[in-house]
PDB file of N, CA and C in Angstrom:
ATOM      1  N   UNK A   1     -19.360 -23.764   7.360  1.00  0.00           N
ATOM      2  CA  UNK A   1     -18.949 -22.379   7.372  1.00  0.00           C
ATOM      3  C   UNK A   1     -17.763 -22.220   6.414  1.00  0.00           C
ATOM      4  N   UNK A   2     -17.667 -21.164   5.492  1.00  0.00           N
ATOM      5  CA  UNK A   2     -16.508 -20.677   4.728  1.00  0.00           C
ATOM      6  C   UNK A   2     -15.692 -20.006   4.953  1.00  0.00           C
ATOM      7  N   UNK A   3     -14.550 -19.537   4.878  1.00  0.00           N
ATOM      8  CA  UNK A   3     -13.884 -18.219   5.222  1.00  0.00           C
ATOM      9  C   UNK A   3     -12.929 -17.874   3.467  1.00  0.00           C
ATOM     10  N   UNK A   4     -13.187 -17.157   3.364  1.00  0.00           N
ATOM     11  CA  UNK A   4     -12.753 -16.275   2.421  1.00  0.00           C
ATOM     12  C   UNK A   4     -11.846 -15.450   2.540  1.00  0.00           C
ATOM     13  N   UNK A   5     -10.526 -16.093   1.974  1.00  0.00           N
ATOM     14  CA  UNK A   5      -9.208 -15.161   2.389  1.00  0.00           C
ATOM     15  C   UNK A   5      -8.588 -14.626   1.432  1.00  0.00           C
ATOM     16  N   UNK A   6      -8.362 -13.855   1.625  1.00  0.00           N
ATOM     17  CA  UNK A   6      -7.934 -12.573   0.647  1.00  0.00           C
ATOM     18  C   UNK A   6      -6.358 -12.200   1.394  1.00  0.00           C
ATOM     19  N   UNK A   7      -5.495 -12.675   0.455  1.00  0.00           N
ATOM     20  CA  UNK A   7      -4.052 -12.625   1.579  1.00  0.00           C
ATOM     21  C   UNK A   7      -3.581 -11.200   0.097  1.00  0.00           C
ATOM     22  N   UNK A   8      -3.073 -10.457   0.580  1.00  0.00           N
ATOM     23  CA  UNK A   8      -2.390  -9.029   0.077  1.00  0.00           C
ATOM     24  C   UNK A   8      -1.082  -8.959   0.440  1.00  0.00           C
ATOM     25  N   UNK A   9      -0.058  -8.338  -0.521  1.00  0.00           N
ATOM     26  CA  UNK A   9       1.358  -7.818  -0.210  1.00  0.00           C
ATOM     27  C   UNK A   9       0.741  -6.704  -0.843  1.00  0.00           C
ATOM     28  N   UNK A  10       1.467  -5.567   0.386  1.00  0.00           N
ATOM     29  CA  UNK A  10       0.988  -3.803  -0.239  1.00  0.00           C
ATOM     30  C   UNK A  10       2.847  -3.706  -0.411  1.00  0.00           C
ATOM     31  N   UNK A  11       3.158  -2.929  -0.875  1.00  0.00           N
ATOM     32  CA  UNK A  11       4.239  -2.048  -0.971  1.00  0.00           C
ATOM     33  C   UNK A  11       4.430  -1.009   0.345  1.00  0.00           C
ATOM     34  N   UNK A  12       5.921  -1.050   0.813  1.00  0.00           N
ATOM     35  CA  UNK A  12       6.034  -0.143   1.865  1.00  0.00           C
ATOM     36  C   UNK A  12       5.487   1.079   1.553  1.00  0.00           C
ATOM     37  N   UNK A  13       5.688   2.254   0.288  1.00  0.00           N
ATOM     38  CA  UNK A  13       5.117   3.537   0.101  1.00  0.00           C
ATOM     39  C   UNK A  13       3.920   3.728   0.275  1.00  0.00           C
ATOM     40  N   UNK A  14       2.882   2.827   0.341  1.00  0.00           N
ATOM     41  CA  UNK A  14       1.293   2.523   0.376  1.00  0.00           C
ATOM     42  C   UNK A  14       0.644   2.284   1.507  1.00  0.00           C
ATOM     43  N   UNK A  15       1.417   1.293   2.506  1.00  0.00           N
ATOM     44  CA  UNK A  15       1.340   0.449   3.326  1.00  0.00           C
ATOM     45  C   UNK A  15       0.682   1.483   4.640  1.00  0.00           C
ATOM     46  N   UNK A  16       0.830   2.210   4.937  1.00  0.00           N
ATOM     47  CA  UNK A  16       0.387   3.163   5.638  1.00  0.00           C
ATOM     48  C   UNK A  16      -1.131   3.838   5.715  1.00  0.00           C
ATOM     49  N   UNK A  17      -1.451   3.914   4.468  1.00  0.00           N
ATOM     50  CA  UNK A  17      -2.334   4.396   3.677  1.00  0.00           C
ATOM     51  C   UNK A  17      -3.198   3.420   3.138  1.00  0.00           C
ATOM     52  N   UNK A  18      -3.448   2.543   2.731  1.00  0.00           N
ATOM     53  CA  UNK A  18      -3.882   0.873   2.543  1.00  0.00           C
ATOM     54  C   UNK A  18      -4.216   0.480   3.525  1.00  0.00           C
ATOM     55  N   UNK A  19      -3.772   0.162   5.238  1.00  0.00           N
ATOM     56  CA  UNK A  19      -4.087  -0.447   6.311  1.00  0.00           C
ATOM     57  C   UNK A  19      -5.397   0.563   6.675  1.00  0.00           C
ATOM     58  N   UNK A  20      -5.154   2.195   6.878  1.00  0.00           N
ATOM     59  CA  UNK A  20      -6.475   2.674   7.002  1.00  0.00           C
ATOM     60  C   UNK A  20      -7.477   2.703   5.930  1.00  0.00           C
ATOM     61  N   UNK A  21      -7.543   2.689   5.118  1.00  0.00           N
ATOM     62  CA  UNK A  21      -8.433   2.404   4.489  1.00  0.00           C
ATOM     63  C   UNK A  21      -9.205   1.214   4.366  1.00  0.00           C
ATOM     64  N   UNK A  22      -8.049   0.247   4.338  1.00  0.00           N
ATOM     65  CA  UNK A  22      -9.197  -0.960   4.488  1.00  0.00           C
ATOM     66  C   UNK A  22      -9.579  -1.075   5.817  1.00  0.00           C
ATOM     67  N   UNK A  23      -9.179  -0.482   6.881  1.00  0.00           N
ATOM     68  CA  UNK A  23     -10.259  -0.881   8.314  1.00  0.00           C
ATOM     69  C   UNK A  23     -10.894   0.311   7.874  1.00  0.00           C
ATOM     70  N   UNK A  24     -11.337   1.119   7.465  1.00  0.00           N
ATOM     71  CA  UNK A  24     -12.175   2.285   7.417  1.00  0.00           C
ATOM     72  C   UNK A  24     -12.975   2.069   6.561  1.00  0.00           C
ATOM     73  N   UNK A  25     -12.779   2.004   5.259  1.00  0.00           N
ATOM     74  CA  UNK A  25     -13.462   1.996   4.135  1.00  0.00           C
ATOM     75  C   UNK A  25     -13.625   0.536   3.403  1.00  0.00           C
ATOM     76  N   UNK A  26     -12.983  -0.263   2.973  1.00  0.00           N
ATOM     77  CA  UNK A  26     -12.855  -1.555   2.673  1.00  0.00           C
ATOM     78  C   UNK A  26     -13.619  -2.902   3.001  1.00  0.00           C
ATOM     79  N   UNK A  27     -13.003  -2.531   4.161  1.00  0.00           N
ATOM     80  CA  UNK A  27     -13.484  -4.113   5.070  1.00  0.00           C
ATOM     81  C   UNK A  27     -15.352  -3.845   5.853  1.00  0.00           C
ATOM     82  N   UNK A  28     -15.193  -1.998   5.754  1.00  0.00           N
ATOM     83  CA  UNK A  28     -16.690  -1.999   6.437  1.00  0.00           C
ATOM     84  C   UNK A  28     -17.696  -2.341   4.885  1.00  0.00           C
ATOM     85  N   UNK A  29     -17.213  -1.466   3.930  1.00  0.00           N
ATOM     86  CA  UNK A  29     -17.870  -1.963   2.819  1.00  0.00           C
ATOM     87  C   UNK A  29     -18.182  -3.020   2.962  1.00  0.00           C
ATOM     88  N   UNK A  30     -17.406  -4.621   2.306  1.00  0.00           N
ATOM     89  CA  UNK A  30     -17.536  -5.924   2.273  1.00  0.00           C
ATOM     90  C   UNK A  30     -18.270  -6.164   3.200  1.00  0.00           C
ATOM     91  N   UNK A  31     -18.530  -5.716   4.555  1.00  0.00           N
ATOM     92  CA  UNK A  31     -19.274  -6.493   5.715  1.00  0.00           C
ATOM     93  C   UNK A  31     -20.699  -5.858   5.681  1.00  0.00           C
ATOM     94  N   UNK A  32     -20.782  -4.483   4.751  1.00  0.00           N
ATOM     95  CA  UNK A  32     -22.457  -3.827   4.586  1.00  0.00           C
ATOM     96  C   UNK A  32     -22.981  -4.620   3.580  1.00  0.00           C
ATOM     97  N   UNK A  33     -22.929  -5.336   3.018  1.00  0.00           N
ATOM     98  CA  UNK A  33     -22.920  -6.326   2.279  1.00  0.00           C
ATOM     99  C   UNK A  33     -24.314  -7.402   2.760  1.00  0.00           C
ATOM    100  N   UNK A  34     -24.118  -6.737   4.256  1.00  0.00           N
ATOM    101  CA  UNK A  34     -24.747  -8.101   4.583  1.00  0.00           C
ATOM    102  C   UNK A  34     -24.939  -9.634   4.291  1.00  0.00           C
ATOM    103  N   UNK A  35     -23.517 -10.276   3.994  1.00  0.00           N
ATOM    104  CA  UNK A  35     -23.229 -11.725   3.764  1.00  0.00           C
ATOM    105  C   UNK A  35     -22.315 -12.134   4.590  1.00  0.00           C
ATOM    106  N   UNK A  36     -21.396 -11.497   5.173  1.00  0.00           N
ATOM    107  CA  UNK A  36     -20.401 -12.065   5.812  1.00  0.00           C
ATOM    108  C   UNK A  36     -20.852 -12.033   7.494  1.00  0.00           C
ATOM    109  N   UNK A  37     -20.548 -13.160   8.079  1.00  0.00           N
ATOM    110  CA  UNK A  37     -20.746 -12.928   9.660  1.00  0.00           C
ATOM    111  C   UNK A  37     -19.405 -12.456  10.833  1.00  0.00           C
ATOM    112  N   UNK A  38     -18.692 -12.333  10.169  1.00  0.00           N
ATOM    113  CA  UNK A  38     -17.087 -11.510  10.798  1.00  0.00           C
ATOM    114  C   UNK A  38     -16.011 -11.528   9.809  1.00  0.00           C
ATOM    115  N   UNK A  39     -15.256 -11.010  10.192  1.00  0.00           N
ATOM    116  CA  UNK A  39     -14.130 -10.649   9.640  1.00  0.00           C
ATOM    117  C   UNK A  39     -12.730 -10.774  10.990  1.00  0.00           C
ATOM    118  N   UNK A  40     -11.809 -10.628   9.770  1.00  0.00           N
ATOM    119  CA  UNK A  40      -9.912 -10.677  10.860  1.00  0.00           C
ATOM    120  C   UNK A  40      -9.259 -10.319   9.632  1.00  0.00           C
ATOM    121  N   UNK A  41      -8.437  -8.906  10.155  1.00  0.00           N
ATOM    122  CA  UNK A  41      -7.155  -8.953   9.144  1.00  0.00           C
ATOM    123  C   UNK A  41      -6.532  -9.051  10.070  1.00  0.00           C
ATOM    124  N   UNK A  42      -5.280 -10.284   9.272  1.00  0.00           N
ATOM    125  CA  UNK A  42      -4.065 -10.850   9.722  1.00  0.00           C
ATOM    126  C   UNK A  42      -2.754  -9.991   9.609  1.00  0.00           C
ATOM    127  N   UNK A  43      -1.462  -9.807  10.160  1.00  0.00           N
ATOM    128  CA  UNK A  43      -0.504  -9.667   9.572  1.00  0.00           C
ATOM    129  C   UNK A  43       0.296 -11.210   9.339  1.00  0.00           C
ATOM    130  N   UNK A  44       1.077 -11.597   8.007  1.00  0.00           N
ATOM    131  CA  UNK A  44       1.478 -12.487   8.116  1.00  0.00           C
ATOM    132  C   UNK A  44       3.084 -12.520   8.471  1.00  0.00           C
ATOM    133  N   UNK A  45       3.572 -13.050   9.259  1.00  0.00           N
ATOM    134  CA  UNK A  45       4.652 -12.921  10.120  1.00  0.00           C
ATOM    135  C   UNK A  45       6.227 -13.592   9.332  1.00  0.00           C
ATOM    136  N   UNK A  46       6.502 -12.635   7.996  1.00  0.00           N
ATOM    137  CA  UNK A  46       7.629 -13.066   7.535  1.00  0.00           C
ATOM    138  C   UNK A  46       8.050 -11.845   7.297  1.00  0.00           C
ATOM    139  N   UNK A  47       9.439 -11.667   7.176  1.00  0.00           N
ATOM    140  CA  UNK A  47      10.756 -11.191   7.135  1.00  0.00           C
ATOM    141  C   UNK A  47      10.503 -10.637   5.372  1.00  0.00           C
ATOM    142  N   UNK A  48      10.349  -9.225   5.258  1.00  0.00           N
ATOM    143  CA  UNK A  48      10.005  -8.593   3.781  1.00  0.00           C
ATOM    144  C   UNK A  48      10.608  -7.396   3.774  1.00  0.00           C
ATOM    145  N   UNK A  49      11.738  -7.111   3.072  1.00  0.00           N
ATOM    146  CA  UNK A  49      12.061  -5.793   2.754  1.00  0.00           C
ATOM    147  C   UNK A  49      11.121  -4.802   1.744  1.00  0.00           C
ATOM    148  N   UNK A  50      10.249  -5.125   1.318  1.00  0.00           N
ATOM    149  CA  UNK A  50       9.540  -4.131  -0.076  1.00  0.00           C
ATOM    150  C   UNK A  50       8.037  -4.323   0.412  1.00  0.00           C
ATOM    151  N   UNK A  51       7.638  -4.536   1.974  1.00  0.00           N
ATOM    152  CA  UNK A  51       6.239  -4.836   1.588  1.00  0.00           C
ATOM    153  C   UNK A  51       5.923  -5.683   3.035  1.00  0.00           C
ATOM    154  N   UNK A  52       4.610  -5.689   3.265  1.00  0.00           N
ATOM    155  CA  UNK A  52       3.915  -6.222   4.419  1.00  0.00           C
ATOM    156  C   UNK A  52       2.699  -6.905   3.563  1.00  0.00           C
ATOM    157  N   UNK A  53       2.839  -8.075   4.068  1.00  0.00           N
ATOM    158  CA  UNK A  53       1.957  -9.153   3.869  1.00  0.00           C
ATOM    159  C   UNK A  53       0.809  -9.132   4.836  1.00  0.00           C
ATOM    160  N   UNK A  54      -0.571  -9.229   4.272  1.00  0.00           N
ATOM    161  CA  UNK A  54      -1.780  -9.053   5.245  1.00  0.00           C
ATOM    162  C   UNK A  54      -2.804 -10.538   4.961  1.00  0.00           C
ATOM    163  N   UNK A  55      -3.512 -11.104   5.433  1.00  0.00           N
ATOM    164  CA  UNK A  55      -4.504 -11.593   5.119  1.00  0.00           C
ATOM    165  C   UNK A  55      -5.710 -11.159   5.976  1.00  0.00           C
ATOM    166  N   UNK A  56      -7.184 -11.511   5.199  1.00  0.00           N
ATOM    167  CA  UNK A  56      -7.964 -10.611   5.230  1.00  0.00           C
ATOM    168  C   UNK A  56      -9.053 -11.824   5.221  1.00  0.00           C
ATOM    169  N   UNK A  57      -9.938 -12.320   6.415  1.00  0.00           N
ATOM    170  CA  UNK A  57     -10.231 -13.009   6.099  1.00  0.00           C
ATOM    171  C   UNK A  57     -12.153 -12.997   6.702  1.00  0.00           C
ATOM    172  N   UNK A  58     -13.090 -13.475   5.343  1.00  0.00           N
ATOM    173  CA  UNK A  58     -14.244 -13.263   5.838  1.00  0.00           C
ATOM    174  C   UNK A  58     -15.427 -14.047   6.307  1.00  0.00           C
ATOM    175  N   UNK A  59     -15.895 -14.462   6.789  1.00  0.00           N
ATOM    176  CA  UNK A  59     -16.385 -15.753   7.276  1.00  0.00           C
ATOM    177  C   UNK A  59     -18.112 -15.668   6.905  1.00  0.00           C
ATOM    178  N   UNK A  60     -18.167 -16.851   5.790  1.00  0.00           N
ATOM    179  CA  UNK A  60     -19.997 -16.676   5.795  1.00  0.00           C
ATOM    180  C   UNK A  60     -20.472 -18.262   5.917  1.00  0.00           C
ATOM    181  N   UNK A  61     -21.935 -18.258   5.886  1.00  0.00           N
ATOM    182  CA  UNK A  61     -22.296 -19.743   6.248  1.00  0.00           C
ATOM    183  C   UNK A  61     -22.164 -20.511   5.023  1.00  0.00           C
ATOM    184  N   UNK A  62     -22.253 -20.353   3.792  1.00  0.00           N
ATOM    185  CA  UNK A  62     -22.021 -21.369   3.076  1.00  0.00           C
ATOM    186  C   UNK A  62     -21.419 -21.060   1.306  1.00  0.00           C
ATOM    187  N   UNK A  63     -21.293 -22.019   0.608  1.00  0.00           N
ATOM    188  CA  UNK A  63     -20.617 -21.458  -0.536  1.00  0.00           C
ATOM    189  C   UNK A  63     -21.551 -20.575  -1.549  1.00  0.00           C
ATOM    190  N   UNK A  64     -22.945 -20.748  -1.393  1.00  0.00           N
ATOM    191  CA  UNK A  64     -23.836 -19.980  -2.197  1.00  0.00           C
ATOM    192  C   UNK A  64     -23.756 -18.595  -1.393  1.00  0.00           C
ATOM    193  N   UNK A  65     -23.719 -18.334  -0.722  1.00  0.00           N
ATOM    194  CA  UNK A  65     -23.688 -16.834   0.406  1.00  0.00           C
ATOM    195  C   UNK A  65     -22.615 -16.402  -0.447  1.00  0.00           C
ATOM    196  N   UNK A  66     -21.184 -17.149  -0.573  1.00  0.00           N
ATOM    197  CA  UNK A  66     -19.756 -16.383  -1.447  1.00  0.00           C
ATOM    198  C   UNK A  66     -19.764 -16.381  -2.769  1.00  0.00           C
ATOM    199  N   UNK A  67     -20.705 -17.219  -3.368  1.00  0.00           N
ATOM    200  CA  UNK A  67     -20.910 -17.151  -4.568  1.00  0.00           C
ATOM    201  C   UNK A  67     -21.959 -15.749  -4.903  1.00  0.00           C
ATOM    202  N   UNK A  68     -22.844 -15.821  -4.228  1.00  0.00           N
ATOM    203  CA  UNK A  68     -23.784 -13.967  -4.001  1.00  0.00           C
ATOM    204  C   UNK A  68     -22.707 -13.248  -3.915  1.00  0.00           C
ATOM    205  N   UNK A  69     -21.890 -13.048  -3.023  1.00  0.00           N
ATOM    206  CA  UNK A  69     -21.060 -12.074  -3.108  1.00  0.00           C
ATOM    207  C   UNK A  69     -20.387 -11.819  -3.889  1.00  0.00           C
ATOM    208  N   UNK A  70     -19.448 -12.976  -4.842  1.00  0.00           N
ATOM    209  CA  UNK A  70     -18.707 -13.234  -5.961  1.00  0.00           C
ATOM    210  C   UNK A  70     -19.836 -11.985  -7.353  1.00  0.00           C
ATOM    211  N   UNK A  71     -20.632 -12.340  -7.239  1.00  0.00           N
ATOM    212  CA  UNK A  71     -21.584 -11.862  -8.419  1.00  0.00           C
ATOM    213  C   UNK A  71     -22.033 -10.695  -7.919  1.00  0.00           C
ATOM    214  N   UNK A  72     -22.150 -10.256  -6.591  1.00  0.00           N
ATOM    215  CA  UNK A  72     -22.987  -9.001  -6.811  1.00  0.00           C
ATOM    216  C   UNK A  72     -22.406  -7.981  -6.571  1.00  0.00           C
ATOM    217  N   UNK A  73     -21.102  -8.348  -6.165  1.00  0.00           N
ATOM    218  CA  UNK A  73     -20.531  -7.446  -4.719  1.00  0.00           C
ATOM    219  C   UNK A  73     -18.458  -7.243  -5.461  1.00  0.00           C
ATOM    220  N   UNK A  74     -18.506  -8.096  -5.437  1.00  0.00           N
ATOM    221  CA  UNK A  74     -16.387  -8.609  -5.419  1.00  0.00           C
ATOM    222  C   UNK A  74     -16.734  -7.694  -6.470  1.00  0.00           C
ATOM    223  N   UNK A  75     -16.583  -7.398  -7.672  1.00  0.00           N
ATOM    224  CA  UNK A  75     -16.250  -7.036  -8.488  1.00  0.00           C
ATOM    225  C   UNK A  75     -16.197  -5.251  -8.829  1.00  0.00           C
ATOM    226  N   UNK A  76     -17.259  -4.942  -8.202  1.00  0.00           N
ATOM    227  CA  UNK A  76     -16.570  -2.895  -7.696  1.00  0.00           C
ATOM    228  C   UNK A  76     -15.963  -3.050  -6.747  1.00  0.00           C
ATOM    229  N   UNK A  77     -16.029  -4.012  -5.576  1.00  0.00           N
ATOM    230  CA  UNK A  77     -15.016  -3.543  -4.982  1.00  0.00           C
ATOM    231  C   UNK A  77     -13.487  -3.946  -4.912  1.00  0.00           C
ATOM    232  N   UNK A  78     -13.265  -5.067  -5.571  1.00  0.00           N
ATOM    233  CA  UNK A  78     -12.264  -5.185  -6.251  1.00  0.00           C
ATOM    234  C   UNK A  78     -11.766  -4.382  -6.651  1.00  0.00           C
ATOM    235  N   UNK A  79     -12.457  -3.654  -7.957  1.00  0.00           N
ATOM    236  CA  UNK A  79     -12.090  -2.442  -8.857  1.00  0.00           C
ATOM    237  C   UNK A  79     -11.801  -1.562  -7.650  1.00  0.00           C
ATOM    238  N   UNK A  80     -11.985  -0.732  -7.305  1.00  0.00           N
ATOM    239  CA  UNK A  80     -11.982  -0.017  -5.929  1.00  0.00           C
ATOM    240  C   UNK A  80     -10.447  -0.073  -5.511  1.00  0.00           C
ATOM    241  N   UNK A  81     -10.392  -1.327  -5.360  1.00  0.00           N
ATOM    242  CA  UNK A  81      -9.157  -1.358  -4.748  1.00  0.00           C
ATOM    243  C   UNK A  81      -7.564  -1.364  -5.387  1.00  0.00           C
ATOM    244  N   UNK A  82      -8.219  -1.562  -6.730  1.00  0.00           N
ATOM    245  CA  UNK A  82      -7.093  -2.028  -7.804  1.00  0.00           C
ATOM    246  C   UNK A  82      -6.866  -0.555  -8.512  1.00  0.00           C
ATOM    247  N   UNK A  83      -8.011   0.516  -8.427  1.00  0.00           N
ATOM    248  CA  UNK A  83      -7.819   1.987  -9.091  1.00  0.00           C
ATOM    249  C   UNK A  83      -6.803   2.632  -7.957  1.00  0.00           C
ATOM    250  N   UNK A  84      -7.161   2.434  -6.488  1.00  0.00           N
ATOM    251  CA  UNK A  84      -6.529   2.737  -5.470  1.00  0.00           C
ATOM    252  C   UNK A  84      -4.914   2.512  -4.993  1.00  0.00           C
ATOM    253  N   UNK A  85      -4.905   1.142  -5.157  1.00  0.00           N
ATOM    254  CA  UNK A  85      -3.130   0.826  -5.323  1.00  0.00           C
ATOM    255  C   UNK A  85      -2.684   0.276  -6.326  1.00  0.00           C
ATOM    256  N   UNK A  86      -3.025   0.754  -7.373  1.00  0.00           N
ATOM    257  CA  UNK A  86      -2.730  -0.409  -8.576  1.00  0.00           C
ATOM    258  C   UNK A  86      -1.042  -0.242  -8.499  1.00  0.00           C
ATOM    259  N   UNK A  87      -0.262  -1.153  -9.189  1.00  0.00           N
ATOM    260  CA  UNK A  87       1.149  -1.139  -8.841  1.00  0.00           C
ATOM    261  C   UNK A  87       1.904  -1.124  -7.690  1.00  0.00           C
ATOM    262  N   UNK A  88       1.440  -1.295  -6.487  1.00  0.00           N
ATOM    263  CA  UNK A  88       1.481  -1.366  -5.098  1.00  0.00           C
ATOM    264  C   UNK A  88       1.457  -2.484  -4.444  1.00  0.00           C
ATOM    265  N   UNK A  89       0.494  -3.328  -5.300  1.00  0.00           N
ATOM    266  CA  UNK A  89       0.228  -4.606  -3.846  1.00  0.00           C
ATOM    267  C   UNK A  89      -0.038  -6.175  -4.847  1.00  0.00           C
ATOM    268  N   UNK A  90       0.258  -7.011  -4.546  1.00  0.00           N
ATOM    269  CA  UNK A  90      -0.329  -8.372  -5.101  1.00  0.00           C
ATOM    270  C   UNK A  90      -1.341  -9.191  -4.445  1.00  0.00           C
ATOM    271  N   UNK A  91      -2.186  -9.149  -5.088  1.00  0.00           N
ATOM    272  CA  UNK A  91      -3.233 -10.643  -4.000  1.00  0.00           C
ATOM    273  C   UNK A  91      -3.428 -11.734  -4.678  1.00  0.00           C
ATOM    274  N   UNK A  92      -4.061 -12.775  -3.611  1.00  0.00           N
ATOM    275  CA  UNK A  92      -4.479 -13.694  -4.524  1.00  0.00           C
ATOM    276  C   UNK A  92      -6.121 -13.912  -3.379  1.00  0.00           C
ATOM    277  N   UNK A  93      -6.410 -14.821  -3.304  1.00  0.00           N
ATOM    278  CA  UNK A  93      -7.901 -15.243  -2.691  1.00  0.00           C
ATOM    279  C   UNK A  93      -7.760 -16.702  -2.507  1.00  0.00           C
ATOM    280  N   UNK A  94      -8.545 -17.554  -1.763  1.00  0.00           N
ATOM    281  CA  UNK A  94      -8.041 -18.646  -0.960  1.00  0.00           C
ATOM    282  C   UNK A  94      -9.545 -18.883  -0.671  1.00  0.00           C
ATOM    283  N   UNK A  95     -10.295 -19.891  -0.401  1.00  0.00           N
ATOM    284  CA  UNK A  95     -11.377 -20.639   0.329  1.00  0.00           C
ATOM    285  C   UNK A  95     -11.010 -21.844   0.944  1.00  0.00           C
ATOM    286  N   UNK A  96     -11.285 -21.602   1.768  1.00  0.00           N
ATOM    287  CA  UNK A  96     -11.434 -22.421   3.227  1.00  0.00           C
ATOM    288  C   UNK A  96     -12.613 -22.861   3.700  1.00  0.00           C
ATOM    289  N   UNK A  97     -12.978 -24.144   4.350  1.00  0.00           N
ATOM    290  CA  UNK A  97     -13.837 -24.465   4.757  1.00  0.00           C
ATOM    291  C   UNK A  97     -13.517 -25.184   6.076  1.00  0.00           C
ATOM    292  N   UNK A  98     -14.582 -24.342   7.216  1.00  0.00           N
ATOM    293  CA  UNK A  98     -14.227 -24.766   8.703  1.00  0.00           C
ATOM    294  C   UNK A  98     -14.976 -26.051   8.996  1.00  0.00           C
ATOM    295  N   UNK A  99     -13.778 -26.653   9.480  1.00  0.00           N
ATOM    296  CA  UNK A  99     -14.198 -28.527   9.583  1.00  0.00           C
ATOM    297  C   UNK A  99     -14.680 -28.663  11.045  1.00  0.00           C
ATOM    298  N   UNK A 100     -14.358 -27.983  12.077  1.00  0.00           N
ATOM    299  CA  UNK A 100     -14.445 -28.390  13.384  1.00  0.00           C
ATOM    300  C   UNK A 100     -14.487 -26.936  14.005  1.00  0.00           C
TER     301      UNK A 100
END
């Protein structure tokens, strides 16, 4: 199993506005997708004056399932998200693989 993490810093002015959207619009997108078998957004629990740290994380059965997604899928909605807060937030992306 994989999990696919997508860890985000939004900007406080955004941050409000960014959290609903991605449980509304975002995260249901990625999961109509039909590749992922759940999802969890995290808050990550440090001390930030300019910003809230999130991770975002999606769980599918194997690396060809994220590689489909990588190619068919990440890339509007990426865009999507980058027309939406551009100057607002930093991410990066992370793979994980569940051992036990």
């Amino acid at each position: 199993m994989i999990i696919y993490n997508v860890t985000v810093k939004i900007d406080n002015n955004a941050h409000a506005d960014w959290l609903e959207w991605m449980k509304t619009t975002h995260i249901p997108d990625v999961m109509a997708t039909g590749l992922f078998t759940e999802n969890k957004i995290c808050k990550v629990l440090v001390d930030e004056e300019d910003g809230t740290t999130y991770s975002i994380q999606y769980t599918c059965d194997n690396l060809q399932t994220l590689e489909k997604y990588q190619r068919k899928f990440a890339p509007k909605l990426q865009q999507q998200h980058t027309e939406r807060y551009k100057g607002n937030f930093v991410a990066f992306r992370t793979l994980l693989e569940v051992v036990e």
